[in-house]
Protein backbone atom coordinates (compact mmCIF):
# COMPACT_ATOMS: atom_id res chain seq x y z
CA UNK A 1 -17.16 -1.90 11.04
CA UNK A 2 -20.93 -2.13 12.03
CA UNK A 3 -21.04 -5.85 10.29
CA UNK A 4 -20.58 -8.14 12.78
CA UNK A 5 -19.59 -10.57 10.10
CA UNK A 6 -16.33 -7.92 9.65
CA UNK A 7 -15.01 -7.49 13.50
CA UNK A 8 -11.76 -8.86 13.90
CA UNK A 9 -12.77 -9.74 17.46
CA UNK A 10 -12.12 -13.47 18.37
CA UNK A 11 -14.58 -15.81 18.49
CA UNK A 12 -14.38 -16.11 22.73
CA UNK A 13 -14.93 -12.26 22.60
CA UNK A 14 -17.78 -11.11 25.73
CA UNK A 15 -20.80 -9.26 24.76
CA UNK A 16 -19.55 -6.44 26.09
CA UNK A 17 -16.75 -6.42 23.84
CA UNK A 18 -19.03 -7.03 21.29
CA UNK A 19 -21.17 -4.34 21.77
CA UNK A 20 -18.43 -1.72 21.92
CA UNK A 21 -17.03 -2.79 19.01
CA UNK A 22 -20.23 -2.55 16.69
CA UNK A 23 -20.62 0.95 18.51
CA UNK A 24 -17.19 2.41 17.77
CA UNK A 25 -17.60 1.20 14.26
CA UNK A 26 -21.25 3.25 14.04
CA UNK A 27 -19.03 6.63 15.00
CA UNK A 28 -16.47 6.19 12.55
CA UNK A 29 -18.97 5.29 9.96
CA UNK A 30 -19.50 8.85 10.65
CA UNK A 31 -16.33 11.07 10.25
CA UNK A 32 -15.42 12.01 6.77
CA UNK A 33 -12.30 11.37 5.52
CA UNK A 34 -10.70 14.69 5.30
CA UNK A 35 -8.47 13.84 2.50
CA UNK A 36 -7.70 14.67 -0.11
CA UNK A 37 -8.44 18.17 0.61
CA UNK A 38 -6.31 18.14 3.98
CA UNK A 39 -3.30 17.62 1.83
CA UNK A 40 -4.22 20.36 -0.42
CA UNK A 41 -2.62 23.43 0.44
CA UNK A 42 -5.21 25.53 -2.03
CA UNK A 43 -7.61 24.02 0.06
CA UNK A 44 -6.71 23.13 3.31
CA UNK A 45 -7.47 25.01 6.57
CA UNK A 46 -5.21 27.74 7.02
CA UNK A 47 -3.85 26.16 11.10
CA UNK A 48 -2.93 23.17 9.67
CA UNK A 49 -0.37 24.97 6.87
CA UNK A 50 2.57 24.88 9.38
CA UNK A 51 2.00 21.29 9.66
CA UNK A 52 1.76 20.84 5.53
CA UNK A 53 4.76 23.01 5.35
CA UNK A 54 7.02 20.81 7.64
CA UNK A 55 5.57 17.79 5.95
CA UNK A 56 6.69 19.00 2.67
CA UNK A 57 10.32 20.30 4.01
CA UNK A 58 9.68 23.79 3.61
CA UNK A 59 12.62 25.45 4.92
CA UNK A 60 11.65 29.26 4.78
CA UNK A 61 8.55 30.18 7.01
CA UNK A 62 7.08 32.76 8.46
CA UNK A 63 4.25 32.70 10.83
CA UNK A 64 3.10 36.10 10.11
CA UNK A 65 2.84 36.02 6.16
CA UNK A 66 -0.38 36.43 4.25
CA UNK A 67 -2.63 33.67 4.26
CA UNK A 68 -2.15 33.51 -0.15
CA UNK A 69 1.60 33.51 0.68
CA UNK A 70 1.77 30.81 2.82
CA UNK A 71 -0.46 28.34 0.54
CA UNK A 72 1.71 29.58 -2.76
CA UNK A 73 5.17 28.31 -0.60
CA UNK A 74 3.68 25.33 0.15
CA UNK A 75 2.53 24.39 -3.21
CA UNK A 76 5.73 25.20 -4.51
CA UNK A 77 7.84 23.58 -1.93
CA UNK A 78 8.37 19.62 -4.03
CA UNK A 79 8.28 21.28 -7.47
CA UNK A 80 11.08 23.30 -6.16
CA UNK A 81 13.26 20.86 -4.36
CA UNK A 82 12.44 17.93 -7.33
CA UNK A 83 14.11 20.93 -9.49
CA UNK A 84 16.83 22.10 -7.47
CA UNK A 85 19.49 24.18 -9.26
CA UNK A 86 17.73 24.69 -12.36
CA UNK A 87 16.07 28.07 -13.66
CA UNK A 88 12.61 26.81 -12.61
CA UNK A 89 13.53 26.20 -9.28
CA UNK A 90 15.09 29.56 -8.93
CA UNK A 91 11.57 31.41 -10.89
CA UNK A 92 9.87 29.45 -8.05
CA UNK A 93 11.45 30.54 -5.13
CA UNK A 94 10.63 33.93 -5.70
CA UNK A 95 7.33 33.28 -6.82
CA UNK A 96 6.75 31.65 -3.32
CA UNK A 97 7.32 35.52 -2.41
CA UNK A 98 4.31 36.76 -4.64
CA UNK A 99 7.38 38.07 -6.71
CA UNK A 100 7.64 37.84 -10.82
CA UNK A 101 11.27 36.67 -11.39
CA UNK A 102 13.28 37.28 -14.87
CA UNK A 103 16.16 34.57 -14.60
CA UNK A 104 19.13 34.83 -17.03
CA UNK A 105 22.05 32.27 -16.82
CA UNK A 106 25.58 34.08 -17.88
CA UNK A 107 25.58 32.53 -21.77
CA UNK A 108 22.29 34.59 -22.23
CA UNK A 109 23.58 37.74 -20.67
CA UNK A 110 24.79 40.71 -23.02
CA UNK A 111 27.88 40.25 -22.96
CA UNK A 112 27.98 36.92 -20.88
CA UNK A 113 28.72 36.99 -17.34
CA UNK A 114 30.44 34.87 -14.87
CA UNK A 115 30.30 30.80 -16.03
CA UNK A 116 27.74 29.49 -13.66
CA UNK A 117 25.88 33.05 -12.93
CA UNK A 118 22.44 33.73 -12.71
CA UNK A 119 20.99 37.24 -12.78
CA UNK A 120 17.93 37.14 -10.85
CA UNK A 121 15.55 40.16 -11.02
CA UNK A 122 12.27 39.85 -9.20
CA UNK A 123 9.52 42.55 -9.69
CA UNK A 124 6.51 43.16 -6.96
CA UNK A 125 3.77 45.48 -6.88
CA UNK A 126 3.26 45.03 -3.02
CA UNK A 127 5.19 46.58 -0.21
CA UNK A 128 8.68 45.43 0.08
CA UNK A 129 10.96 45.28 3.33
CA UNK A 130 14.16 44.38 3.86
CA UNK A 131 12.84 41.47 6.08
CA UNK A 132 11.43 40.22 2.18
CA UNK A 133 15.08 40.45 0.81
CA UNK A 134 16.52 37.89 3.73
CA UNK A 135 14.07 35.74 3.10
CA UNK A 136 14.09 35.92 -0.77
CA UNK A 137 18.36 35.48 -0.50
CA UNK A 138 17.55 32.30 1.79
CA UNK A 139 14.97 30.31 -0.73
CA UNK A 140 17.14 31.85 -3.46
CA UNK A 141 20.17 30.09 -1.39
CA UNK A 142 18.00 26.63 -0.75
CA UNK A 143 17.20 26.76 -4.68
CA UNK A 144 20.41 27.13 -6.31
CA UNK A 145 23.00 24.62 -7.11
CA UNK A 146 26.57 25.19 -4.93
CA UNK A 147 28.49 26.15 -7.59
CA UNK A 148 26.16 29.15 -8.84
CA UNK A 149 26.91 32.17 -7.95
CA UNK A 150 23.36 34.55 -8.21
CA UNK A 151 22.97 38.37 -8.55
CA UNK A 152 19.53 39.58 -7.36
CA UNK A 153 17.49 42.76 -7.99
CA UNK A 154 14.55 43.74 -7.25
CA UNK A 155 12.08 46.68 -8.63
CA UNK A 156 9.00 47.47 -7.73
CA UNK A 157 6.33 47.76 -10.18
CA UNK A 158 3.15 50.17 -10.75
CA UNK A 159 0.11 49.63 -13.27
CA UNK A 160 -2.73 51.18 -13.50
CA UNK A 161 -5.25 52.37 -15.78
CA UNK A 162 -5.06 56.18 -17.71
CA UNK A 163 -8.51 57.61 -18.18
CA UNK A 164 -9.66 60.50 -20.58
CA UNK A 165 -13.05 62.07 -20.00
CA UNK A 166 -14.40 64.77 -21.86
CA UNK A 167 -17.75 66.98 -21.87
CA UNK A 168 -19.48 68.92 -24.58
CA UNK A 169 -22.33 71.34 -23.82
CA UNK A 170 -24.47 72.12 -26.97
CA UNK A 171 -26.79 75.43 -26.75
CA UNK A 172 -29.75 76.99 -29.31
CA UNK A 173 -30.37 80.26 -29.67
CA UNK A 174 -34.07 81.36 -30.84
CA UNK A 175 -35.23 83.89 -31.73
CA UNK A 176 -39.38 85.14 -31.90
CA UNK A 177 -40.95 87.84 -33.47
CA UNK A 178 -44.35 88.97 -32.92
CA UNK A 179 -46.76 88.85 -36.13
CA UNK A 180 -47.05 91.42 -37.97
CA UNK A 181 -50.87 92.07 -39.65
CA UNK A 182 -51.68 95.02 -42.13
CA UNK A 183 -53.94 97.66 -40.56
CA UNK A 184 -53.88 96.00 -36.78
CA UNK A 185 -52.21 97.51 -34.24
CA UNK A 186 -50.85 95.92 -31.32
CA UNK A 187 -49.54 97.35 -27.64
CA UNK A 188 -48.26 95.62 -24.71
CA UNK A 189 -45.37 94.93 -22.55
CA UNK A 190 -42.13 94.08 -23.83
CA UNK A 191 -39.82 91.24 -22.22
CA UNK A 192 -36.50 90.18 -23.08
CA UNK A 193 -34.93 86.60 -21.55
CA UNK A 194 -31.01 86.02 -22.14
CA UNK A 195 -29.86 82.77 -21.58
CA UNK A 196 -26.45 81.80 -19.88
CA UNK A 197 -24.84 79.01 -20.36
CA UNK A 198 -21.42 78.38 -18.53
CA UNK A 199 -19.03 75.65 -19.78
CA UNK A 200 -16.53 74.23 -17.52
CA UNK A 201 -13.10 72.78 -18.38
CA UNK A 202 -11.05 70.12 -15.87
CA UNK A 203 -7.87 68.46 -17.33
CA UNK A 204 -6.23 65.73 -15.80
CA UNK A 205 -2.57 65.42 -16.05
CA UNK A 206 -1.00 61.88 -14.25
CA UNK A 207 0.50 62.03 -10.98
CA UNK A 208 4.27 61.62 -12.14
C-alpha cells in the first residue's frame, strides 16, 4: 500500500488524495494480522470466545464458566456437530463439561438394552451442580441422533496419593571403667550419666 506504483487510485486522483492514500497504507503496514491465533480458541483472548462460540454454532453457553471450559466447548463444537449421533459426538459433549464419559450402545450392554440406547456415564472430580446436569442433558440432547434414546449417570471421582512414613531411632550404650594398676591407688568422685532416649510412634490410617 505505501508503493505508489500499487494504489488503485485513478490516474486524475489530487495530491491530496494521494497523500492520504500512501499514509493509510504506512498504518496498516503496521497492524499484525491477528490470525491465525484469533481463530484459535487454545489461543485466543478469552472476550472474544463468545464471539468464536457463535461463529462455530455453539449452542450451550454459559457466560460464567471457567475460562478452560469455555475454550474446551469451543474446540469441540465442529468435531461434534461433523459427528452428530455417533459415540464420539456423544464422548465429546461431555468432555466439553471437563467430564470423562464411558459410552455403551445397547448391543454392548450386559444383557443388551433398548435397540438404539446409549448408556452414558460421565465421571468428574470437580464440584458438580444440578445447573451441570441441565446443561450436560442439553449438549447430550444437541449430540444425539432423534431416534436414540440415552441414559445418563454421573459419579464423582476421588484420587489421590497414599503415603507411608516410618522412623527408626538407633541408640549405643557404653560403658567405661576406670584402669586398674597393681599397687596404685586411686580416690575421687564418682559420677554416673543415664541416657534417655524416647521413641515416638504416629500411624496414619486414610480418611474413609
Amino acid at each position: 500500500m505505501s508503493d505508489l506504483n500499487a494504489s488503485l487510485l485513478p490516474a486524475n486522483s489530487s495530491p491530496l488524495e494521494k497523500a492520504l492514500d500512501v499514509g493509510f497504507g504506512v498504518l496498516l503496514d503496521r497492524v499484525v494480522p491477528p490470525f491465525p491465533g484469533l481463530m484459535d480458541p487454545t489461543h485466543t483472548p478469552v472476550a472474544f470466545l463468545p464471539y468464536l462460540a457463535a461463529d462455530r454454532g455453539v449452542k450451550e453457553w454459559s457466560t460464567g464458566a471457567p475460562v478452560i471450559e469455555k475454550r474446551l466447548t469451543v474446540k469441540l463444537a465442529w468435531p461434534t456437530a461433523r459427528q452428530a449421533g455417533t459415540r464420539q459426538a456423544l464422548e465429546n459433549a461431555a468432555r466439553g463439561l471437563q467430564l470423562r464419559p464411558q459410552v455403551q450402545a445397547w448391543y454392548e450392554q450386559r444383557p443388551p438394552g433398548l435397540p438404539y440406547s446409549f448408556s452414558v456415564r460421565a465421571y468428574t472430580e470437580l464440584p458438580y451442580s444440578e445447573a451441570i446436569d441441565i446443561r450436560l442433558d442439553r449438549r447430550l440432547g444437541d449430540a444425539k441422533s432423534e431416534r436414540d434414546v440415552l441414559s445418563v449417570s454421573v459419579g464423582l471421582s476421588v484420587s489421590g496419593r497414599h503415603c507411608i512414613g516410618a522412623a527408626t531411632l538407633c541408640g549405643e550404650l557404653t560403658t567405661i571403667c576406670p584402669t586398674l594398676v597393681p599397687g596404685v591407688q586411686a580416690s575421687g568422685t564418682s559420677y554416673r550419666a543415664v541416657g534417655l532416649y524416647t521413641v515416638e510412634t504416629t500411624t496414619l490410617y486414610p480418611q474413609e
